[in-house]
C-alpha atoms as a PDB file:
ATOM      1  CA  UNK A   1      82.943  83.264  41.943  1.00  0.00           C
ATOM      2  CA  UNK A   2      82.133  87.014  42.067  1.00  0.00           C
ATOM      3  CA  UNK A   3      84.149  89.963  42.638  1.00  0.00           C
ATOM      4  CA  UNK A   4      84.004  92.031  45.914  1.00  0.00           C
ATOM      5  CA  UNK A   5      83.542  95.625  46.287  1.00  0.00           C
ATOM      6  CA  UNK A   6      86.621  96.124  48.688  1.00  0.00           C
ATOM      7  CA  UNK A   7      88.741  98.762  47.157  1.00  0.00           C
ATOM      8  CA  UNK A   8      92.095  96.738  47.830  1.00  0.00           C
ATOM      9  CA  UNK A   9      93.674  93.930  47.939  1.00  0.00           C
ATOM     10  CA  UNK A  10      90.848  91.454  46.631  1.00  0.00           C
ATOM     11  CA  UNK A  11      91.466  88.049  46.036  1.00  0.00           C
ATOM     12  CA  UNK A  12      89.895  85.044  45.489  1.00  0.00           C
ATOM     13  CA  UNK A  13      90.314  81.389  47.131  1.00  0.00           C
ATOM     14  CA  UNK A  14      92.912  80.201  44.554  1.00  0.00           C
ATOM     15  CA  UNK A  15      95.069  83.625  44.810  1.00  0.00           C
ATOM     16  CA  UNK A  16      99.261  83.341  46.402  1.00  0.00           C
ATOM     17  CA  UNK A  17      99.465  86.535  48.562  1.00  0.00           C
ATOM     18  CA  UNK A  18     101.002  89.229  47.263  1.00  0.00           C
ATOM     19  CA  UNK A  19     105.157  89.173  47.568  1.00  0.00           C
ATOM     20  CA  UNK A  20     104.599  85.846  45.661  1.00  0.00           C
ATOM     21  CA  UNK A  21     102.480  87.634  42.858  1.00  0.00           C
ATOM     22  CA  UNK A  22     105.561  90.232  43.002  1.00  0.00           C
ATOM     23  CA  UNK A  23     107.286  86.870  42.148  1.00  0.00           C
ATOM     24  CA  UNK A  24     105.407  85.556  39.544  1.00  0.00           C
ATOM     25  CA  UNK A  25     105.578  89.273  37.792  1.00  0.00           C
ATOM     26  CA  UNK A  26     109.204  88.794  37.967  1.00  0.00           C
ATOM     27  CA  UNK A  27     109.141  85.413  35.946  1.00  0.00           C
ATOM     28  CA  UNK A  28     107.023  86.531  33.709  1.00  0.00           C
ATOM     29  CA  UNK A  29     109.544  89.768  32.885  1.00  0.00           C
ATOM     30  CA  UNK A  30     111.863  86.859  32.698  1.00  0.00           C
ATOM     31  CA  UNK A  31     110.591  85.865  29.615  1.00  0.00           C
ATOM     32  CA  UNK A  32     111.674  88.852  27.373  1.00  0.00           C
ATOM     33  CA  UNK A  33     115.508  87.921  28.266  1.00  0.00           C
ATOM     34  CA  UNK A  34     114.516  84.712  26.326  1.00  0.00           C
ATOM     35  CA  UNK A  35     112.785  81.971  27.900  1.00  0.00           C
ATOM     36  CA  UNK A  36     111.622  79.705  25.363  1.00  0.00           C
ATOM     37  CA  UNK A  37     107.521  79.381  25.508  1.00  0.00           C
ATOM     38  CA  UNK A  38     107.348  75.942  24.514  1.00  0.00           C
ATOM     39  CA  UNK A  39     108.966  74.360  28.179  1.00  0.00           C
ATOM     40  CA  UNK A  40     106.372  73.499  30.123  1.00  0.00           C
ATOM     41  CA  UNK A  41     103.510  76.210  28.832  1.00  0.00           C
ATOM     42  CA  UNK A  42     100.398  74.444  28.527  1.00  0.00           C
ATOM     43  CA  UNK A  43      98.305  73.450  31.421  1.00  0.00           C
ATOM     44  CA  UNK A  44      96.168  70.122  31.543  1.00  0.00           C
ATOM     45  CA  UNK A  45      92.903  70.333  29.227  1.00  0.00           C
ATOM     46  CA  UNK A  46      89.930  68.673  31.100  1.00  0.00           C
ATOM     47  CA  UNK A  47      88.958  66.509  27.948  1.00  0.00           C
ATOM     48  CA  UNK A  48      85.177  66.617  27.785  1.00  0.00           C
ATOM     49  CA  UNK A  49      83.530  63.237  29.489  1.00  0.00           C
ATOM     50  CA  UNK A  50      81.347  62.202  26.850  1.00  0.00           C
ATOM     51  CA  UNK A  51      78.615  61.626  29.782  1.00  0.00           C
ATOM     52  CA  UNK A  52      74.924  62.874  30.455  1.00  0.00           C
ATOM     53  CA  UNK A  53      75.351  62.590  34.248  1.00  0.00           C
ATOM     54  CA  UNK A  54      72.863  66.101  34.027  1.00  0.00           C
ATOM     55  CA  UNK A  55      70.546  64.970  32.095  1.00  0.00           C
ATOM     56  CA  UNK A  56      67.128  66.499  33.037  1.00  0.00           C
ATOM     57  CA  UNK A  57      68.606  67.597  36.055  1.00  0.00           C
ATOM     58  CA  UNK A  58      68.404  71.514  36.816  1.00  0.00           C
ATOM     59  CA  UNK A  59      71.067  72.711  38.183  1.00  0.00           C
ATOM     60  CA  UNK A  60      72.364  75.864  40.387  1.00  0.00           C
ATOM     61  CA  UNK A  61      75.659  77.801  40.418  1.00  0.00           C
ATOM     62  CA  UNK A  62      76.611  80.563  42.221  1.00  0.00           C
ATOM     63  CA  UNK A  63      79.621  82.943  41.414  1.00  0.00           C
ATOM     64  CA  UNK A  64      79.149  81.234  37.639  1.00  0.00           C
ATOM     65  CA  UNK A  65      80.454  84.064  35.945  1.00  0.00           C
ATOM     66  CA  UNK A  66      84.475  83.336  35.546  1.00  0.00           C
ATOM     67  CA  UNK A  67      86.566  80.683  36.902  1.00  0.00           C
ATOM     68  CA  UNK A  68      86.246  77.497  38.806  1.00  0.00           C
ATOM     69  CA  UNK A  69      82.193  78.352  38.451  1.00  0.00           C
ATOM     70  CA  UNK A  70      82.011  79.185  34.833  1.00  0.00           C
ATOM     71  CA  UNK A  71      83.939  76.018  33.628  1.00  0.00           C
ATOM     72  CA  UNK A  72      81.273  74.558  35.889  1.00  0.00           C
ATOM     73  CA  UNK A  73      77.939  75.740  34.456  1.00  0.00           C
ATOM     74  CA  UNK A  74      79.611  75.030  30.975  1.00  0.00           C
ATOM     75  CA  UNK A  75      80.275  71.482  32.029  1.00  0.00           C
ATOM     76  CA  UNK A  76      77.026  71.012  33.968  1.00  0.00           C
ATOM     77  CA  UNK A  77      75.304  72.241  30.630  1.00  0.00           C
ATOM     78  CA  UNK A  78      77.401  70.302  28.860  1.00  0.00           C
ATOM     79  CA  UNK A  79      76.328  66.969  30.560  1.00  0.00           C
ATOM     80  CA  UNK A  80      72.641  67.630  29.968  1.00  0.00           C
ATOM     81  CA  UNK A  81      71.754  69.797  32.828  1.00  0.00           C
ATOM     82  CA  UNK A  82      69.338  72.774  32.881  1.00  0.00           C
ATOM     83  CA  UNK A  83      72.026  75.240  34.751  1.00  0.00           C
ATOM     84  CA  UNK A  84      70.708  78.582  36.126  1.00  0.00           C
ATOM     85  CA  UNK A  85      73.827  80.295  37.358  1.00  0.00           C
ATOM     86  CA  UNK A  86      74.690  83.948  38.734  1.00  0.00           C
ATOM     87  CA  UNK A  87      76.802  86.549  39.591  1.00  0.00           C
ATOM     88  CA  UNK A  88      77.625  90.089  39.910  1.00  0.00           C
ATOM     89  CA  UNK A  89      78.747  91.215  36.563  1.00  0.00           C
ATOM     90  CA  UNK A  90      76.238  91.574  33.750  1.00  0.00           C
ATOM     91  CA  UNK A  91      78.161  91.429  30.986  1.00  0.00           C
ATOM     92  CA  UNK A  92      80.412  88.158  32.445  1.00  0.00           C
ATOM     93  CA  UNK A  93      77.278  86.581  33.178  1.00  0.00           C
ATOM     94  CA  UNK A  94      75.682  87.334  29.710  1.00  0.00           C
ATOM     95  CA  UNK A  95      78.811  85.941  27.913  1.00  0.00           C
ATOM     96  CA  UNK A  96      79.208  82.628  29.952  1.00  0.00           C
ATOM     97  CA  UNK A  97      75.454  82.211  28.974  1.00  0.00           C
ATOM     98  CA  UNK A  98      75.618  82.993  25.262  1.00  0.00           C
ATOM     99  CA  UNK A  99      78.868  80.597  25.187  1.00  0.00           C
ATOM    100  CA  UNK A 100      76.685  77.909  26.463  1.00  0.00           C
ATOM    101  CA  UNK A 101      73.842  78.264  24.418  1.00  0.00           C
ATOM    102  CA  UNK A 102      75.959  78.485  21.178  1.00  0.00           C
ATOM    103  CA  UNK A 103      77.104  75.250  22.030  1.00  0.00           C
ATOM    104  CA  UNK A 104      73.410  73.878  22.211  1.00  0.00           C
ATOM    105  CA  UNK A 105      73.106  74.091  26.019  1.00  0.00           C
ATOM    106  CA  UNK A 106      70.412  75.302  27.989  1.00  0.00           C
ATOM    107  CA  UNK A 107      71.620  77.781  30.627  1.00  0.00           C
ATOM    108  CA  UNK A 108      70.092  81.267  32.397  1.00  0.00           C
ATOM    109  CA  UNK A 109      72.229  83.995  33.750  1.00  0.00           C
ATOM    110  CA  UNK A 110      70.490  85.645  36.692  1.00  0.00           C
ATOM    111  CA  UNK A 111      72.398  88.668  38.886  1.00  0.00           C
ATOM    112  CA  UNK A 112      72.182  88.202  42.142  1.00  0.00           C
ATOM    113  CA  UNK A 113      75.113  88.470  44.736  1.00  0.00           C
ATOM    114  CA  UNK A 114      74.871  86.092  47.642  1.00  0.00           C
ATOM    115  CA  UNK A 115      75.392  88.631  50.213  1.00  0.00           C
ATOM    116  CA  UNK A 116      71.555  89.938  49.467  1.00  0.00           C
ATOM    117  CA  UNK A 117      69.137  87.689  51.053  1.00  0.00           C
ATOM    118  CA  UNK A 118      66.201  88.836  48.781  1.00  0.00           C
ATOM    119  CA  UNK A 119      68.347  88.409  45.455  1.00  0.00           C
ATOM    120  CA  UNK A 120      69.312  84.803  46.740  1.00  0.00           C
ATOM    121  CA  UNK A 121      65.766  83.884  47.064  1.00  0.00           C
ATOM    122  CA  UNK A 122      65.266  86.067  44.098  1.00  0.00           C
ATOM    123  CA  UNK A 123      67.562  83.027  42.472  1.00  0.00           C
ATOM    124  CA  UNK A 124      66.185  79.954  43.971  1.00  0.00           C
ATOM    125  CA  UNK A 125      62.455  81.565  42.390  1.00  0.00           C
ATOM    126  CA  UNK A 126      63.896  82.052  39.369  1.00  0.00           C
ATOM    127  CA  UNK A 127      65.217  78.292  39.029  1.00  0.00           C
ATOM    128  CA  UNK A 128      61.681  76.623  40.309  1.00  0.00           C
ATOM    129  CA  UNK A 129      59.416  79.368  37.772  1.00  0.00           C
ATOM    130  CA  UNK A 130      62.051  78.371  34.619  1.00  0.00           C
ATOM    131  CA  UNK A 131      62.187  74.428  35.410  1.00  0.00           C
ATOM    132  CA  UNK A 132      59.762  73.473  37.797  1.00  0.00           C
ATOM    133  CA  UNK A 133      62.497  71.309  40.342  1.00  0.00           C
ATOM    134  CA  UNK A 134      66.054  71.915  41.553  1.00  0.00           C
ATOM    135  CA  UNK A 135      68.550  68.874  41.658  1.00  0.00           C
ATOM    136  CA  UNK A 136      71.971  70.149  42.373  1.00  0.00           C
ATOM    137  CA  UNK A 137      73.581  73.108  43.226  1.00  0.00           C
ATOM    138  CA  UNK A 138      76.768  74.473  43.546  1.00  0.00           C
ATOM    139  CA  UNK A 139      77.574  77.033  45.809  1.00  0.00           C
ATOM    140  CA  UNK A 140      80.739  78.496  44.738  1.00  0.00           C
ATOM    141  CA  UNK A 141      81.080  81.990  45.330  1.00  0.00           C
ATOM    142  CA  UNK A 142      83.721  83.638  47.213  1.00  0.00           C
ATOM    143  CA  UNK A 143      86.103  86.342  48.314  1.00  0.00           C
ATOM    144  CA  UNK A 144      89.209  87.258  50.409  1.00  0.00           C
ATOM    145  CA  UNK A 145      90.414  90.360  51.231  1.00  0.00           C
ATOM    146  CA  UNK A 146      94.018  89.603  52.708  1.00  0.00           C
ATOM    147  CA  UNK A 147      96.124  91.510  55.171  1.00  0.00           C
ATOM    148  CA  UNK A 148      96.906  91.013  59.155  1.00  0.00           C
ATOM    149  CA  UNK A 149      94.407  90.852  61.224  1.00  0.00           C
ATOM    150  CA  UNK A 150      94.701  93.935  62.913  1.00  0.00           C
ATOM    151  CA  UNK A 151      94.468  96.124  60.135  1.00  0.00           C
ATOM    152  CA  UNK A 152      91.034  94.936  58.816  1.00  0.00           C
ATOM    153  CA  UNK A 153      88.262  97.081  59.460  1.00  0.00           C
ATOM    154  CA  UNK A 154      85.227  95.498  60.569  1.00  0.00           C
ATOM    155  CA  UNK A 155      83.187  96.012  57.149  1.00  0.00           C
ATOM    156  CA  UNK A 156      85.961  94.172  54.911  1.00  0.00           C
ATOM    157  CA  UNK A 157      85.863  91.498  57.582  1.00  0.00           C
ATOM    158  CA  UNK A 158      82.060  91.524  57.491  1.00  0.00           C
ATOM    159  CA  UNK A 159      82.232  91.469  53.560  1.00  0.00           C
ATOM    160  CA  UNK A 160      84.228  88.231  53.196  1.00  0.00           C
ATOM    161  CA  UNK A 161      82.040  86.372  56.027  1.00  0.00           C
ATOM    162  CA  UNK A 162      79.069  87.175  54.360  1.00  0.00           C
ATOM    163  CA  UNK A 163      80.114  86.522  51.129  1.00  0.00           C
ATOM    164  CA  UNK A 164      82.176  83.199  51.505  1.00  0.00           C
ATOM    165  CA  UNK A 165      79.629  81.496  54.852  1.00  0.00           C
ATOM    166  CA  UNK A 166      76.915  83.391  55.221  1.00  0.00           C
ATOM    167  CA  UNK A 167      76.152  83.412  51.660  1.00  0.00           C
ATOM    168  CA  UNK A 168      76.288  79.950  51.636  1.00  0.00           C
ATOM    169  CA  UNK A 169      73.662  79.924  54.670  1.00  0.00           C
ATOM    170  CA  UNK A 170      70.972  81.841  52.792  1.00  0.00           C
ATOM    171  CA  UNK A 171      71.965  79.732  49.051  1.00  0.00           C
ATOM    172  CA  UNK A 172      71.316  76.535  51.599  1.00  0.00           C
ATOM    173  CA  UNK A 173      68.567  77.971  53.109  1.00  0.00           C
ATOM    174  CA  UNK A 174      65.906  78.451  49.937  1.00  0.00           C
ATOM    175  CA  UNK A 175      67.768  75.795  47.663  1.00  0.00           C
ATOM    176  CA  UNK A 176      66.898  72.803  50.696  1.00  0.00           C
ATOM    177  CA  UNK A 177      62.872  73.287  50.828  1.00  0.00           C
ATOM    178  CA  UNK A 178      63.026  72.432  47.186  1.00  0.00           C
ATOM    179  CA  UNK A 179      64.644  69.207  47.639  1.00  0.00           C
ATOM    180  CA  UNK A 180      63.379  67.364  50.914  1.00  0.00           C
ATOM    181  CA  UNK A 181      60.699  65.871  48.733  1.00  0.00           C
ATOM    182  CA  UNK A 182      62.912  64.475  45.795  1.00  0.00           C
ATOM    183  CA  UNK A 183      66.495  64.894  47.207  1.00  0.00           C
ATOM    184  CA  UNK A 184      69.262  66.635  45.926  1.00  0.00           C
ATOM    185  CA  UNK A 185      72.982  67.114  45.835  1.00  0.00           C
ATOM    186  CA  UNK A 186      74.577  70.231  47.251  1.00  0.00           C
ATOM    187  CA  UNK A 187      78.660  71.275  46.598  1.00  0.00           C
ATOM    188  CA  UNK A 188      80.242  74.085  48.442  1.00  0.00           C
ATOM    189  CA  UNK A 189      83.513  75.227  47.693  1.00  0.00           C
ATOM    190  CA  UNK A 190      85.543  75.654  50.574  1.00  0.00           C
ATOM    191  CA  UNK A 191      89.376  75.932  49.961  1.00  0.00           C
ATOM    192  CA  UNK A 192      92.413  74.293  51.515  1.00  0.00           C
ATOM    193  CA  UNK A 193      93.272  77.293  53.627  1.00  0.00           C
ATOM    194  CA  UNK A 194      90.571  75.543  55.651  1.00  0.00           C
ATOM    195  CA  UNK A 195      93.067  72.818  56.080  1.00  0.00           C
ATOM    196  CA  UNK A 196      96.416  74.891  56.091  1.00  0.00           C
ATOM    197  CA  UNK A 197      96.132  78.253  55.776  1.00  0.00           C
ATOM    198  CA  UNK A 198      98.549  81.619  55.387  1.00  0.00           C
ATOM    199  CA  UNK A 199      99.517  84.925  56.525  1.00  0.00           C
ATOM    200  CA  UNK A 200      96.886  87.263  55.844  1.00  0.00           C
ATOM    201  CA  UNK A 201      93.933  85.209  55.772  1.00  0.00           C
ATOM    202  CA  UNK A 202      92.235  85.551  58.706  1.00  0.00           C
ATOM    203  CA  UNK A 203      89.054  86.460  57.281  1.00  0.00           C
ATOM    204  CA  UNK A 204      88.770  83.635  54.825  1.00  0.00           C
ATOM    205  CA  UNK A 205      90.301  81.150  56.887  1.00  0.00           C
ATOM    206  CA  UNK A 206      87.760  81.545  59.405  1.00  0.00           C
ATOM    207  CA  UNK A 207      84.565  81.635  56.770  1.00  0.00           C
ATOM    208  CA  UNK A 208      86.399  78.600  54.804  1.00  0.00           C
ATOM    209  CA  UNK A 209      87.018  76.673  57.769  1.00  0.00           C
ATOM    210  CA  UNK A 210      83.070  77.751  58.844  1.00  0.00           C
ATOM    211  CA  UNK A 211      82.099  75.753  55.913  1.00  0.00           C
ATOM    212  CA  UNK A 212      82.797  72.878  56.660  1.00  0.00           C
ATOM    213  CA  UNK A 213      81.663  72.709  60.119  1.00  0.00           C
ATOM    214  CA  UNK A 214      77.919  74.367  58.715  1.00  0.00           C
ATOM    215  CA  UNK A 215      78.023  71.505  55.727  1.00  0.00           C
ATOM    216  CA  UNK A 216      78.645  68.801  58.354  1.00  0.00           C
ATOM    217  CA  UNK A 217      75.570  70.146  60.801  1.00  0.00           C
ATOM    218  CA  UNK A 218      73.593  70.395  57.129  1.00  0.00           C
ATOM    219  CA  UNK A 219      74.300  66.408  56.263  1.00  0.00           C
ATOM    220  CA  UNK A 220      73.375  65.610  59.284  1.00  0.00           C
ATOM    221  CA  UNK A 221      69.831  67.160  59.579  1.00  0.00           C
ATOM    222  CA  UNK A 222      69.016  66.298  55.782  1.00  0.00           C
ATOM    223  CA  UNK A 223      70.716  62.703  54.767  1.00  0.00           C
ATOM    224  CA  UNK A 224      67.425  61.472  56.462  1.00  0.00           C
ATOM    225  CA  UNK A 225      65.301  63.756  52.782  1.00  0.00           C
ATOM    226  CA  UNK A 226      67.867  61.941  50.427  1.00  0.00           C
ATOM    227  CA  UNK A 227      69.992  65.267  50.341  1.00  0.00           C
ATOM    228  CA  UNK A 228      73.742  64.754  50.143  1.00  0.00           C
ATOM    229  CA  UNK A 229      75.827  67.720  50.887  1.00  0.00           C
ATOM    230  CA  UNK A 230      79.629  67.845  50.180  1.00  0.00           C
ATOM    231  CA  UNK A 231      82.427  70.131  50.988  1.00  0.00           C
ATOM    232  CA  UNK A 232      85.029  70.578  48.010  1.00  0.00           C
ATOM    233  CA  UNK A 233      88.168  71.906  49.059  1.00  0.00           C
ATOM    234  CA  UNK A 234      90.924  73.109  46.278  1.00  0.00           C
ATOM    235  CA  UNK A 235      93.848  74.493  46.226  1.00  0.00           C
ATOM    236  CA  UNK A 236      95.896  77.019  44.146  1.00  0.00           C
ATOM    237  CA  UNK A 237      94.096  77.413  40.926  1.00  0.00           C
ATOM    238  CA  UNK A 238      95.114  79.389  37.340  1.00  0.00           C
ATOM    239  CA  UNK A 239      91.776  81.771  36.419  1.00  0.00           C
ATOM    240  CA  UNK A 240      91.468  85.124  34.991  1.00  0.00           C
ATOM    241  CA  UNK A 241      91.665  86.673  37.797  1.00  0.00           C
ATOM    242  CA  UNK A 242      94.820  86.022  39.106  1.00  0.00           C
ATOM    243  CA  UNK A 243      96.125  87.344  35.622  1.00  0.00           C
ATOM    244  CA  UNK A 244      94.124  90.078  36.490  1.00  0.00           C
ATOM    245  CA  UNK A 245      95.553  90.813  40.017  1.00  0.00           C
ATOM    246  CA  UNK A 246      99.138  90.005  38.504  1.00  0.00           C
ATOM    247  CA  UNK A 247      98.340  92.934  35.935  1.00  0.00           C
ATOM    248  CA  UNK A 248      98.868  90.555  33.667  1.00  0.00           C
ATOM    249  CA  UNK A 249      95.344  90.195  31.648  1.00  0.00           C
ATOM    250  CA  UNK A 250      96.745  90.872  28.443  1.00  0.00           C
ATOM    251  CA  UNK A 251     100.113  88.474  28.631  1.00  0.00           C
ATOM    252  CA  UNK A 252      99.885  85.867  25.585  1.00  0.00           C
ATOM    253  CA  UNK A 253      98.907  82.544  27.051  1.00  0.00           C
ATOM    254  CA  UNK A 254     102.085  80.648  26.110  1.00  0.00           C
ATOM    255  CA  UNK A 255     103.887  83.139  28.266  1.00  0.00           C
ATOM    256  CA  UNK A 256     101.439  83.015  31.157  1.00  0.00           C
ATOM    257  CA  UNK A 257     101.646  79.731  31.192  1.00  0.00           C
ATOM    258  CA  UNK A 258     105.374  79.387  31.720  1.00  0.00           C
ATOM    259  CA  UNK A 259     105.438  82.255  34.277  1.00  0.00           C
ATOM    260  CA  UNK A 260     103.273  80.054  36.215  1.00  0.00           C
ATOM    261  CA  UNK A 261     104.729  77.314  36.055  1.00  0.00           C
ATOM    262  CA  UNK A 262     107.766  78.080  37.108  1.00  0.00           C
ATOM    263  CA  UNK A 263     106.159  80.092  40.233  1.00  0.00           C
ATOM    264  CA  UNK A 264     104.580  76.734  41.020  1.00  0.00           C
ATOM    265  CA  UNK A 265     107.704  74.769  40.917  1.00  0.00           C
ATOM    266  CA  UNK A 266     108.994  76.639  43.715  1.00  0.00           C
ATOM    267  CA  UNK A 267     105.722  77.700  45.646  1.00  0.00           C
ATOM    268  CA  UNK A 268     102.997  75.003  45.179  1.00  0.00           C
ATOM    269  CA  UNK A 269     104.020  71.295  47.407  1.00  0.00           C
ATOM    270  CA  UNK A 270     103.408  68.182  45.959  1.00  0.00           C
ATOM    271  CA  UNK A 271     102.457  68.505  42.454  1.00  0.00           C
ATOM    272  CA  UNK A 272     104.260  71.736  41.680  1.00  0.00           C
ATOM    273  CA  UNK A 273     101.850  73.438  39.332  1.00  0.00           C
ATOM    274  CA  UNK A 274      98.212  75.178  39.678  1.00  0.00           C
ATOM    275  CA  UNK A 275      95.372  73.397  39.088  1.00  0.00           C
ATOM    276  CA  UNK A 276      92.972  74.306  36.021  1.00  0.00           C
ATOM    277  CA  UNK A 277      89.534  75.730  36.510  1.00  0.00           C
ATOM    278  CA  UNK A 278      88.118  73.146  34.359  1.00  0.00           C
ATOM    279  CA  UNK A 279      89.854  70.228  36.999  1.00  0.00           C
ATOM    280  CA  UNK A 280      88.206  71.810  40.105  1.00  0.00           C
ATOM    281  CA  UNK A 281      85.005  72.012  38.465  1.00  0.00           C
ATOM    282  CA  UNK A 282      85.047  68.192  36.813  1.00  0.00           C
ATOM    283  CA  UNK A 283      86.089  67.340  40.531  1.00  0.00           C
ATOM    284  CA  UNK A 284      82.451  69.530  41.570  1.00  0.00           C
ATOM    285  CA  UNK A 285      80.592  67.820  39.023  1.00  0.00           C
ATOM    286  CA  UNK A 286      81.589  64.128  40.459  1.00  0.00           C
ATOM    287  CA  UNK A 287      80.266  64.754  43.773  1.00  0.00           C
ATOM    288  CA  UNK A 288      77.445  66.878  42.519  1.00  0.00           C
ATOM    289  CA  UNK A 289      76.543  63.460  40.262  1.00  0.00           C
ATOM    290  CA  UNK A 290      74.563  60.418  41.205  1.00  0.00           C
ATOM    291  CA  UNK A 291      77.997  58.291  40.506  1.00  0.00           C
ATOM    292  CA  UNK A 292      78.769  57.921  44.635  1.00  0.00           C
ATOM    293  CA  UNK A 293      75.009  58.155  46.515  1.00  0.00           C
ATOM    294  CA  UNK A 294      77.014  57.011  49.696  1.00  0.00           C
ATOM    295  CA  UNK A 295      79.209  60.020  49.967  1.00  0.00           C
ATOM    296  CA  UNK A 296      77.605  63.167  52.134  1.00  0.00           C
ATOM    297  CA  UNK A 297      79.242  64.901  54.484  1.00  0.00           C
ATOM    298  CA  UNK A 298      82.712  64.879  53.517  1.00  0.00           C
ATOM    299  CA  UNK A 299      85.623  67.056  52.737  1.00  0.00           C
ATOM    300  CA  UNK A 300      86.972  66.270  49.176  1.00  0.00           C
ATOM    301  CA  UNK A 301      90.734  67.739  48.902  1.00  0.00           C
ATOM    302  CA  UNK A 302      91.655  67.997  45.125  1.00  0.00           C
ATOM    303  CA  UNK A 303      94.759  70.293  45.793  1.00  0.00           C
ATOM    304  CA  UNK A 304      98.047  68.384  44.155  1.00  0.00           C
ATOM    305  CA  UNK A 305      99.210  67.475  47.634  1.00  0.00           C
ATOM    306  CA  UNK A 306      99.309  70.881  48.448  1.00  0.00           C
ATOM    307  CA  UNK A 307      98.198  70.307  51.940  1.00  0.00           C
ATOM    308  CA  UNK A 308     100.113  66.999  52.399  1.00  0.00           C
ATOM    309  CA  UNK A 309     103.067  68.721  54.047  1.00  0.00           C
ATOM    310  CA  UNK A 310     100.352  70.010  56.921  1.00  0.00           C
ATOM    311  CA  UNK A 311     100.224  66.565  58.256  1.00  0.00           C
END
């Protein structure tokens, strides 16, 4: 996912709102007055699969550069693929590459941001003139900018609908001519606010929701070409960035890791605790994979029954 330029309040699809974070900051103070760091502190691990799934497959990612979209391009690269993957920040981007490398993967960071129809294109170019084909992508990247609905101004609503649909529409639109010969699998990350959304969410509600209507119209016109498109729709996940919104970038681990887990006991249904980045993206990599050729066209939850309680 990539960051937004909007000067406040920026979050991204797996963020709580705001009085909640105030919450969360108040656990985590709670720790100094002696919470002990071994109850309930570690998160699940996604174990690595073992698989080649990717194997001379070349693979797209957008918004690559940190969460849900970096532990994707690692795992995609992991599994044999050839990932090309992109975001705003430079230096994120170079990292995530370098990591993936190191590990004796074969991965290309380009910059683009999807709201810039010539740097899309610019991305899709990029992928055909370093591996000749394009297989799979995932189109990941997204932002929110959250308040009521009156008080946006047009430009931050603008920014979060061209960010989170439209730049879906142009990844779609010069990722598809390079797969009606071949086929292809496309994953777009929608969220479960599309399901069940919040206060303060109008904006990315109505782009996430947008999704999947555009991914449904998509399957429809390209089944026919051997193209499967899927909608992947998570809910509440633990990234960096949520430390970073929290202030929190610098808290140890252990003690981030009971801070939000006792937020999630009390604010997350169903499962009561925040998904990893590394389960979302093992979730993306499934559907992206030639393990289910039947399934196109459909809205995969993976939220820990977070959206149960909507009915």
């Amino acid at each position: 996912m990539q960051h937004s330029t909007a000067p406040s309040r920026v979050k991204r699809r797996h963020l709580v709102g705001g009085a909640a974070l105030g919450m969360l900051a108040s656990a985590v103070g709670g720790l100094a007055g002696g919470m002990a760091l071994g109850q309930g502190a570690t998160l699940p691990q996604q174990k690595p699969s073992g698989r080649r799934r990717f194997a001379d497959k070349t693979i797209i990612v957008t918004g690559g550069t940190s969460g849900i979209g970096r532990a994707a391009a690692i795992m995609f690269a992991a599994e044999g693929g050839r990932v090309v993957f992109c975001g705003r920040n430079v230096e994120r981007g170079t990292r995530v590459e370098d990591e993936i490398k190191a590990a004796g993967g074969n991965a290309a960071f380009v910059r683009a941001d999807v709201r810039n129809e010539a740097e899309v294109k610019a991305l899709v170019d990029k992928t055909i003139e370093l591996h000749g084909r394009l297989d799979v992508a995932f189109n990941n990247a997204g932002i929110s900018i959250e308040k009521p609905l009156h008080q946006y101004n047009a430009a931050e609503f603008d920014d979060v609908i061209n960010t989170d649909l439209r730049g879906v529409f142009l990844s779609m639109k010069y990722q598809i001519p390079h797969m009606l010969q071949k086929g292809g699998s496309i994953v777009v990350t929608s969220s479960s606010n599309a399901i069940a959304t919040t206060a303060n969410r109008s904006a990315y509600s109505a782009a996430k929701r947008g999704l999947v209507g555009m991914v449904q119209a998509a399957t429809l016109e390209y089944a026919q070409y051997g193209i499967r498109i899927n909608t992947l729709i998570p809910g509440t996940t633990d990234t960096p960035f949520i430390r970073r919104l929290a202030g929190m970038e610098n808290l140890p681990d252990a003690a981030w890791h009971v801070a939000i887990a006792q937020w999630a006991k009390a604010h997350v249904p169903g499962m009561q605790r925040v998904a990893t980045a590394e389960e979302i993206a093992a979730f993306a990599l499934m559907l992206a994979s030639d393990d289910h050729p039947y399934a196109t066209g459909g809205q995969f939850i993976i939220d820990g029954g977070k959206t149960a309680q909507a009915g």
